[in-house]
N, C-alpha and C. Protein backbone atom coordinates (compact mmCIF):
# COMPACT_ATOMS: atom_id res chain seq x y z
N UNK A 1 -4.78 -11.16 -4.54
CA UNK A 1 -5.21 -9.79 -4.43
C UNK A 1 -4.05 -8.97 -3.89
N UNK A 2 -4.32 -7.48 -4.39
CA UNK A 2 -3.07 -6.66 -4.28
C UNK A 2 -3.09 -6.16 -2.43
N UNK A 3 -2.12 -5.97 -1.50
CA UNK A 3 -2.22 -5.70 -0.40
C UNK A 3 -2.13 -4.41 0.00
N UNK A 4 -2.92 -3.64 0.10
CA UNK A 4 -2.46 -2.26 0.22
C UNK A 4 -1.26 -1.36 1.15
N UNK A 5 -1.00 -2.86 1.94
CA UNK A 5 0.71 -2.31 2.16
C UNK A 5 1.60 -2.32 1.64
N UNK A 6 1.25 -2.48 0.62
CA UNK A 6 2.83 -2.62 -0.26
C UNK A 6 2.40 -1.78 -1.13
N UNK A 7 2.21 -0.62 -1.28
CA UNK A 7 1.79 1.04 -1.51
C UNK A 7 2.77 0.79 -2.99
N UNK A 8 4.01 0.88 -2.21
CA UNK A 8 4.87 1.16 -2.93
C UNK A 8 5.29 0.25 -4.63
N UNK A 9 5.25 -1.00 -3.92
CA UNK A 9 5.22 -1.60 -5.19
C UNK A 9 4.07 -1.67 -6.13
N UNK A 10 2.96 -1.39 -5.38
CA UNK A 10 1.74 -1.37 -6.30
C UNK A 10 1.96 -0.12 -7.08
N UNK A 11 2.03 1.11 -6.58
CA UNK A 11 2.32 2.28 -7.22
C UNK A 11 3.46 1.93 -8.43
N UNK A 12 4.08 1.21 -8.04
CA UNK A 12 5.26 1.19 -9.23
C UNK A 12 4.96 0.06 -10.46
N UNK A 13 4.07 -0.91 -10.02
CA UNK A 13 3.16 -1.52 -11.05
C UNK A 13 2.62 -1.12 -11.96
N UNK A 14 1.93 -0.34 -10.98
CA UNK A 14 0.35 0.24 -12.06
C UNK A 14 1.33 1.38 -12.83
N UNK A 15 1.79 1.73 -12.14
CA UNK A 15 2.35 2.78 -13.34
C UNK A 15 3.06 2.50 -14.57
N UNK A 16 3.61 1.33 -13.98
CA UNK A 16 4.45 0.45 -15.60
C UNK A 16 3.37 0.06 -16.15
N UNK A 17 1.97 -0.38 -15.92
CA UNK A 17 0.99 -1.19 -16.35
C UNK A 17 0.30 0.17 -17.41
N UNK A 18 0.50 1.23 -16.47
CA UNK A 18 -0.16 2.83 -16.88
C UNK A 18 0.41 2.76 -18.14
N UNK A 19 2.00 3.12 -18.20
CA UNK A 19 2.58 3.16 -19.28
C UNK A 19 2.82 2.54 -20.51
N UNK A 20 2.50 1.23 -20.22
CA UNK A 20 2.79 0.18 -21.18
C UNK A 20 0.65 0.49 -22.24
N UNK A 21 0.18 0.76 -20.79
CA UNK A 21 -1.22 0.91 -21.57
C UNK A 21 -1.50 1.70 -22.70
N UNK A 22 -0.63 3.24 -22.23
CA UNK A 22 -0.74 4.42 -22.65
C UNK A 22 0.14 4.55 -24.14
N UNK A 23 1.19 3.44 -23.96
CA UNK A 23 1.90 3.89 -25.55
C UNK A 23 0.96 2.95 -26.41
N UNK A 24 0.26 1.33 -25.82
CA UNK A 24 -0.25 0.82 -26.57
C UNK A 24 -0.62 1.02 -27.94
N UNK A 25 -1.55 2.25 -27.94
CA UNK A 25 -1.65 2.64 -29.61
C UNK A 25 -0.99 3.16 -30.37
N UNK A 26 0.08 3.83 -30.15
CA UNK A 26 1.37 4.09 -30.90
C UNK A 26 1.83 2.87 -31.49
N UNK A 27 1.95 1.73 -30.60
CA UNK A 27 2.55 0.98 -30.82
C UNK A 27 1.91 -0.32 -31.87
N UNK A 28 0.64 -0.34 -31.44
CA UNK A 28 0.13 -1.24 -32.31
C UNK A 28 -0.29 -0.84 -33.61
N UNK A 29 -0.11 0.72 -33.69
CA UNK A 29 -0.54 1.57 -34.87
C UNK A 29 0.81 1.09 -35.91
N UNK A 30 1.89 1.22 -35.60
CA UNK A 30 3.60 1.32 -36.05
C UNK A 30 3.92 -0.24 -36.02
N UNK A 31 3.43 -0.92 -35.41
CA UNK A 31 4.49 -1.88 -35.82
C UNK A 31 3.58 -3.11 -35.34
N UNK A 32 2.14 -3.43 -35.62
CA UNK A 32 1.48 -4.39 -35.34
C UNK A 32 1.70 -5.34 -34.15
N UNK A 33 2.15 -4.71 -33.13
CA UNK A 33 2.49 -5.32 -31.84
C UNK A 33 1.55 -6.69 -31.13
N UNK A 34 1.89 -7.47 -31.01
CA UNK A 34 1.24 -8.51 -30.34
C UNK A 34 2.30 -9.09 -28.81
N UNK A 35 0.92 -10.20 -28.41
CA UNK A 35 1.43 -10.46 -26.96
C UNK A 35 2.47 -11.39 -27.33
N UNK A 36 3.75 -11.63 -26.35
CA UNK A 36 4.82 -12.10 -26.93
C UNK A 36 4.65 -13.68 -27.07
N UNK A 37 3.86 -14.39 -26.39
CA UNK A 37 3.50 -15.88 -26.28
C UNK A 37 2.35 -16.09 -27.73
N UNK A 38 1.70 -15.25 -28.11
CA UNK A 38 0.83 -14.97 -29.10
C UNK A 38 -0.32 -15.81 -28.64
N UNK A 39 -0.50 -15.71 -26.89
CA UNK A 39 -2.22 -15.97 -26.80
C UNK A 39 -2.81 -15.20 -25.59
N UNK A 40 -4.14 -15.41 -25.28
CA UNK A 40 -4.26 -14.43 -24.56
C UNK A 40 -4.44 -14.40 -23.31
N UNK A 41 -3.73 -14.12 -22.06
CA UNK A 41 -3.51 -14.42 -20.93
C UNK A 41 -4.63 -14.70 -20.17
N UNK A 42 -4.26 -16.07 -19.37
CA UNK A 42 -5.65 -16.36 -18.74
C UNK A 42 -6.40 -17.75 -19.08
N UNK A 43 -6.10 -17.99 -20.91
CA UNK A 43 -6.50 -18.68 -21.31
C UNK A 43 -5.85 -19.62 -22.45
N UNK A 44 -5.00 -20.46 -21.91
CA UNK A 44 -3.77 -21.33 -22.74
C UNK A 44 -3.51 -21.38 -24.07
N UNK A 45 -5.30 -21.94 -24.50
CA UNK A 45 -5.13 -21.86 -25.72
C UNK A 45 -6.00 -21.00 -26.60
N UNK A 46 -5.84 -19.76 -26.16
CA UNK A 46 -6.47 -18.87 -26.59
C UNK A 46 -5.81 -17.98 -27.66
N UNK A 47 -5.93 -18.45 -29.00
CA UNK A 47 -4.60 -17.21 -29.68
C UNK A 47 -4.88 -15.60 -29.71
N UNK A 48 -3.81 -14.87 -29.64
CA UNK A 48 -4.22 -13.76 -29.89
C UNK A 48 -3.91 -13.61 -31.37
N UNK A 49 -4.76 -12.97 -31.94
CA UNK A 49 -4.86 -12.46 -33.67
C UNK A 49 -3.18 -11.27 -33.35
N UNK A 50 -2.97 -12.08 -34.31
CA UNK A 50 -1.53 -11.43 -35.22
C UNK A 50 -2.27 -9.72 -35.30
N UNK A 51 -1.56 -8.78 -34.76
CA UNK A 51 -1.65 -7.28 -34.60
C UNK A 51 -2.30 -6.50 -33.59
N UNK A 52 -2.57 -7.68 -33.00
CA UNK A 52 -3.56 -7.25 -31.64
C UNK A 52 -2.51 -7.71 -30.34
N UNK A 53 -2.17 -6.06 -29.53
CA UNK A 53 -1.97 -6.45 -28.34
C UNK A 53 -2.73 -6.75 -27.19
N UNK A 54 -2.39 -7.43 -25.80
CA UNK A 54 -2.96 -7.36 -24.85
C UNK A 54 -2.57 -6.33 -24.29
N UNK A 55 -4.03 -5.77 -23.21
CA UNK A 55 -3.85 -4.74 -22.41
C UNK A 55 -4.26 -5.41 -20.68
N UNK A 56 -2.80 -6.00 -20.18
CA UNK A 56 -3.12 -6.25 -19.34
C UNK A 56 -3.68 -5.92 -17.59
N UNK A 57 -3.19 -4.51 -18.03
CA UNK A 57 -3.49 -3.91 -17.02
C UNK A 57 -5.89 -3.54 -17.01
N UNK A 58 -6.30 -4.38 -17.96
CA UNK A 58 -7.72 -4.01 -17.88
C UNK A 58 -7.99 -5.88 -17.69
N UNK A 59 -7.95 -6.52 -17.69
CA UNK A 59 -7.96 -7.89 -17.78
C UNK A 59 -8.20 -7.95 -15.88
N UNK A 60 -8.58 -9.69 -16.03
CA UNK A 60 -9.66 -10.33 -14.43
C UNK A 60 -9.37 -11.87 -15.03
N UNK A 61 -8.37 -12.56 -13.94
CA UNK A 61 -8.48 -13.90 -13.77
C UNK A 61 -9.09 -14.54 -12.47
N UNK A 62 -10.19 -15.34 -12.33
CA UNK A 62 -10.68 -15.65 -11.49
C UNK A 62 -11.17 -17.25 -11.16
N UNK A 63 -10.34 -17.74 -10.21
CA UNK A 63 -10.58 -19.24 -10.65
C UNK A 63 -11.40 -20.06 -9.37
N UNK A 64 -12.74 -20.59 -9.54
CA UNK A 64 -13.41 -21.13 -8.56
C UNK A 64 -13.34 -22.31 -8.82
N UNK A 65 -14.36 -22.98 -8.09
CA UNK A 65 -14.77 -24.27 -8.13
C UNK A 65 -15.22 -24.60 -9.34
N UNK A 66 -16.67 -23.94 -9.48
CA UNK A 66 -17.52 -24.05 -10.21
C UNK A 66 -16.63 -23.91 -11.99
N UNK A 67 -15.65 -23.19 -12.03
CA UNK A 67 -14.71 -22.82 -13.41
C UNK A 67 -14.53 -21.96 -13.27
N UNK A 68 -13.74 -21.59 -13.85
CA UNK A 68 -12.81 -20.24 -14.37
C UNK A 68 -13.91 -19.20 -14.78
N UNK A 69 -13.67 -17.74 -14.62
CA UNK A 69 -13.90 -16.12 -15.48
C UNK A 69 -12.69 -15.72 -15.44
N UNK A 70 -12.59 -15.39 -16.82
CA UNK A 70 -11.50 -14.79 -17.51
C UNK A 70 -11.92 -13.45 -18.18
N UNK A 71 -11.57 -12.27 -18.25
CA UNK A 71 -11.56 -11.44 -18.87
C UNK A 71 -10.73 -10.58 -19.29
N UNK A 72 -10.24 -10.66 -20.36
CA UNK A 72 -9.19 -10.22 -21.10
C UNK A 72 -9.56 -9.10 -22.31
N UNK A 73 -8.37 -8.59 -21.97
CA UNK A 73 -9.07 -7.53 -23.84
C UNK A 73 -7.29 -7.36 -24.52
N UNK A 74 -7.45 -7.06 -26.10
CA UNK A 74 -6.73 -7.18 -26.40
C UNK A 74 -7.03 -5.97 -27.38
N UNK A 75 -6.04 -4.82 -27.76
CA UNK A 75 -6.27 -4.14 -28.62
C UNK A 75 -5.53 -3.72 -30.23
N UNK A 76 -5.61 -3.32 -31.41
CA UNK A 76 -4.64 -2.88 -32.12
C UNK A 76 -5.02 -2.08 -34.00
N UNK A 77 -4.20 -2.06 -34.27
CA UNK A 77 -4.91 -1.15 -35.61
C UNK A 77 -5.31 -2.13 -36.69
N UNK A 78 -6.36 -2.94 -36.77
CA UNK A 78 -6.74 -4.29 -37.07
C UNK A 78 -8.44 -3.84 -37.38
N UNK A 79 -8.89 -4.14 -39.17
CA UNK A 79 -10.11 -4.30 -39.11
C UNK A 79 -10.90 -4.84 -38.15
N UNK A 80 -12.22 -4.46 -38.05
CA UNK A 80 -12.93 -5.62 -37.03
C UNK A 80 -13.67 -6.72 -37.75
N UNK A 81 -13.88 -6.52 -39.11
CA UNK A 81 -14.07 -7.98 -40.27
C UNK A 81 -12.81 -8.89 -39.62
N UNK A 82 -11.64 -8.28 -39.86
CA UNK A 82 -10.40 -9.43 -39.91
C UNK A 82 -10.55 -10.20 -38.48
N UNK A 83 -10.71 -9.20 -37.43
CA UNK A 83 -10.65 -9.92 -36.54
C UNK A 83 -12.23 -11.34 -35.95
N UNK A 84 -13.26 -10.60 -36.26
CA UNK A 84 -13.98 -11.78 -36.13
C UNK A 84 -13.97 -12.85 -37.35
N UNK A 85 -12.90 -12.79 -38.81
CA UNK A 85 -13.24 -14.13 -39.35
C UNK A 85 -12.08 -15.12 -38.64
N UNK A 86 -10.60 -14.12 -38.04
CA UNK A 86 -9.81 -14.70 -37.87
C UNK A 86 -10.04 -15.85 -36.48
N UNK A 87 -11.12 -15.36 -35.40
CA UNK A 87 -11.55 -16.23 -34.42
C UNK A 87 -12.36 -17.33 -34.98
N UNK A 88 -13.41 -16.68 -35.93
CA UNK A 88 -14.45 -17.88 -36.74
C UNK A 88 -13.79 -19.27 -37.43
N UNK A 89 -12.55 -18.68 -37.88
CA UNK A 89 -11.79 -19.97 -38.41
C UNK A 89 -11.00 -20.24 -37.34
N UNK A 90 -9.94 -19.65 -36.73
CA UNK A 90 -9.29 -20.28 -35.62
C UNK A 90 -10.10 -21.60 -34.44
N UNK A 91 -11.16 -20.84 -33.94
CA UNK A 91 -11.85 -21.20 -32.50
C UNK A 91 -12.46 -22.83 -32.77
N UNK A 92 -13.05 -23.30 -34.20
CA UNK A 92 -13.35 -23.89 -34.27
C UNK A 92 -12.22 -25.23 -34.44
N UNK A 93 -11.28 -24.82 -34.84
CA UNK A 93 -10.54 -25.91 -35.07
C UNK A 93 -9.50 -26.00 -33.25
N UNK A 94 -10.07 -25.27 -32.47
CA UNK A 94 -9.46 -25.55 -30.80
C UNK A 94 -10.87 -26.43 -30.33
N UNK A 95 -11.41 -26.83 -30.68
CA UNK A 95 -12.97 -27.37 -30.29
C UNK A 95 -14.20 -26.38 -29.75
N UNK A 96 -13.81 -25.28 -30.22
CA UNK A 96 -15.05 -24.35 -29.93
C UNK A 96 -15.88 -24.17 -30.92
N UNK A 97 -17.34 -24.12 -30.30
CA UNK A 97 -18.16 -24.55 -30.99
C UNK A 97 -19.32 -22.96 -31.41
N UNK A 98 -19.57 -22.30 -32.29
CA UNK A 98 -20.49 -21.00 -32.39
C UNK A 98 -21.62 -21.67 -32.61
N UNK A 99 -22.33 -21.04 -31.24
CA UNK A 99 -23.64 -20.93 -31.12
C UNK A 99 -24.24 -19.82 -31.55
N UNK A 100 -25.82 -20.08 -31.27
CA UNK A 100 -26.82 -19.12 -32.02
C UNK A 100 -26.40 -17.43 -31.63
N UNK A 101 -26.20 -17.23 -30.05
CA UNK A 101 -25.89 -15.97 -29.79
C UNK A 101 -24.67 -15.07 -30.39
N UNK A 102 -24.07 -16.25 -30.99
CA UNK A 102 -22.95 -15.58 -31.62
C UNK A 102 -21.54 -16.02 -30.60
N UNK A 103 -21.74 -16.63 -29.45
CA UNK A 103 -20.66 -16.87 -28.38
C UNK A 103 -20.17 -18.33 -29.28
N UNK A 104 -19.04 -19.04 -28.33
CA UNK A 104 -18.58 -19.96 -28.53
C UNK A 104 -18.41 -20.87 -27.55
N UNK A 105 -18.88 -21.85 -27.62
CA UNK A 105 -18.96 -23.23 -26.58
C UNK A 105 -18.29 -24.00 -26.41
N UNK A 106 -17.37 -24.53 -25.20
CA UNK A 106 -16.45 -25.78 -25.06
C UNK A 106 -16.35 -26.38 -24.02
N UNK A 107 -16.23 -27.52 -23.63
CA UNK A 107 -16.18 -28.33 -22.00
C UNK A 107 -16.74 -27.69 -21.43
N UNK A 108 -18.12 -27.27 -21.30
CA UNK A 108 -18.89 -26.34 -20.32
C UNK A 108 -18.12 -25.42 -19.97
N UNK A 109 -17.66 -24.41 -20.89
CA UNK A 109 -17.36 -23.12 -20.85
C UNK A 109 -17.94 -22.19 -22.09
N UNK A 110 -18.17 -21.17 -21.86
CA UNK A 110 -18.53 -20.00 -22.98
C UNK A 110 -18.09 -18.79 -23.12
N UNK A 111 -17.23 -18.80 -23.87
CA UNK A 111 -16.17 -17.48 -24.24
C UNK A 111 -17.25 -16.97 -25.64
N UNK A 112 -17.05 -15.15 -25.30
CA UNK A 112 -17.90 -13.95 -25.97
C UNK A 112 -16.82 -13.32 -25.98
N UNK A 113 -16.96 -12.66 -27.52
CA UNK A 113 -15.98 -11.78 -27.85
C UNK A 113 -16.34 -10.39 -28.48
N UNK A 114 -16.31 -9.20 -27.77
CA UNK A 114 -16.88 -8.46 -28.14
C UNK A 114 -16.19 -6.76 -28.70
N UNK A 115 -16.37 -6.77 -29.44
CA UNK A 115 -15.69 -5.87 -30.75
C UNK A 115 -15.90 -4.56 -30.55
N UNK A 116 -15.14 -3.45 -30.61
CA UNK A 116 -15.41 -2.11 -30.12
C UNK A 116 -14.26 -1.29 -31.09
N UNK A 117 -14.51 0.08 -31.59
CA UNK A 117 -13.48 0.70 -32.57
C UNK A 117 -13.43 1.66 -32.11
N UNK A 118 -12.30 2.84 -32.15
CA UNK A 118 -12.42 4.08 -31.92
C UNK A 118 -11.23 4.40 -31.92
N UNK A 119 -11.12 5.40 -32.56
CA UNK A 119 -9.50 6.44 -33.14
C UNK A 119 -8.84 5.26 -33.88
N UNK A 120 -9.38 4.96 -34.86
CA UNK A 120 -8.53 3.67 -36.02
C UNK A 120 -7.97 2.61 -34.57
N UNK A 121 -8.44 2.12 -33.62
CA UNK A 121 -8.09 1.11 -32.80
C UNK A 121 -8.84 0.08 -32.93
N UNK A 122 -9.03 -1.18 -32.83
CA UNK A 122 -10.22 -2.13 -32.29
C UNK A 122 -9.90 -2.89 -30.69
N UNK A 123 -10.74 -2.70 -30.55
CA UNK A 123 -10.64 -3.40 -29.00
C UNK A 123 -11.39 -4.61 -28.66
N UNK A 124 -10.41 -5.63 -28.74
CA UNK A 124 -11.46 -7.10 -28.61
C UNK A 124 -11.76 -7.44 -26.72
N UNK A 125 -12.53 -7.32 -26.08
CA UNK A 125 -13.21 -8.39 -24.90
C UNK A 125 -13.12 -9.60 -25.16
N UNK A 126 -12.31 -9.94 -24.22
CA UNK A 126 -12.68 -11.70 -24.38
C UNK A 126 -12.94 -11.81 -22.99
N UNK A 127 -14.69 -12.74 -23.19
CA UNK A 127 -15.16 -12.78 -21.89
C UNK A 127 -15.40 -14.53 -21.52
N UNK A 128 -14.22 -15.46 -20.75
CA UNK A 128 -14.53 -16.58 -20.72
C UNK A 128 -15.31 -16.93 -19.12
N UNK A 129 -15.92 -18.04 -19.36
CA UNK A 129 -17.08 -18.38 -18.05
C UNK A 129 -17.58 -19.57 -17.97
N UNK A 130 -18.03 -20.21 -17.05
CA UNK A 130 -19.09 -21.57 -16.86
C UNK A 130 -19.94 -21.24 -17.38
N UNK A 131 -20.73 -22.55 -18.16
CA UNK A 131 -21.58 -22.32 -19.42
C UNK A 131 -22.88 -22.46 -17.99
């Protein structure tokens, strides 16, 4: 957790975090920008879909006993067909398994991915958790 004495460096974080947020759609509009490891932070083997960046400054890693919550989002100028067939075929061949709700199941964990559009953007949630 961030310490609120260190004002200064936090201020100078968030503001790079601000900025990097704020060109995001320029950027993923122009030149299909993705995260540079091509998965999605938080979660090893989690790929990120080719044109979709992460926005890390909205993202939550949280690691207990009980397992991991992860919440990540990733955004970019990317149908939202493309992006849920591209998880439907990916996820299954990492051992995740689609259940009835539409989530995906693995080693007693359950990652939900949830799809959102607006100004030609898509914005994927990825919400991982103890099943």
């Amino acid at each position: 957790m961030v310490s609120f004495r260190c004002s200064r460096r936090f201020a100078v974080l968030f503001a790079a975090l601000l900025w990097i947020g704020l060109g995001l759609p320029a950027g993923a509009q122009d030149s299909g920008a993705q995260d540079s490891d091509g998965f999605v932070g938080g979660v090893a083997d989690l790929p990120l879909m080719p044109g979709l960046a992460e926005m890390p400054d909205r993202g939550l890693i949280f690691d207990k006993p009980g397992g991991r919550i992860v919440e990540a989002y990733a955004a970019g100028a990317v149908a939202p067909g493309a992006v849920a067939s591209f998880y439907d075929t990916t996820l299954p061949q990492l051992g995740w398994q689609r259940d009835r709700s539409g989530g995906y199941l693995r080693e007693g964990e359950r990652l939900e991915l949830t799809l959102t559009e607006a100004a030609g953007l898509v914005t994927v949630q990825f919400r991982l958790f103890p099943q």
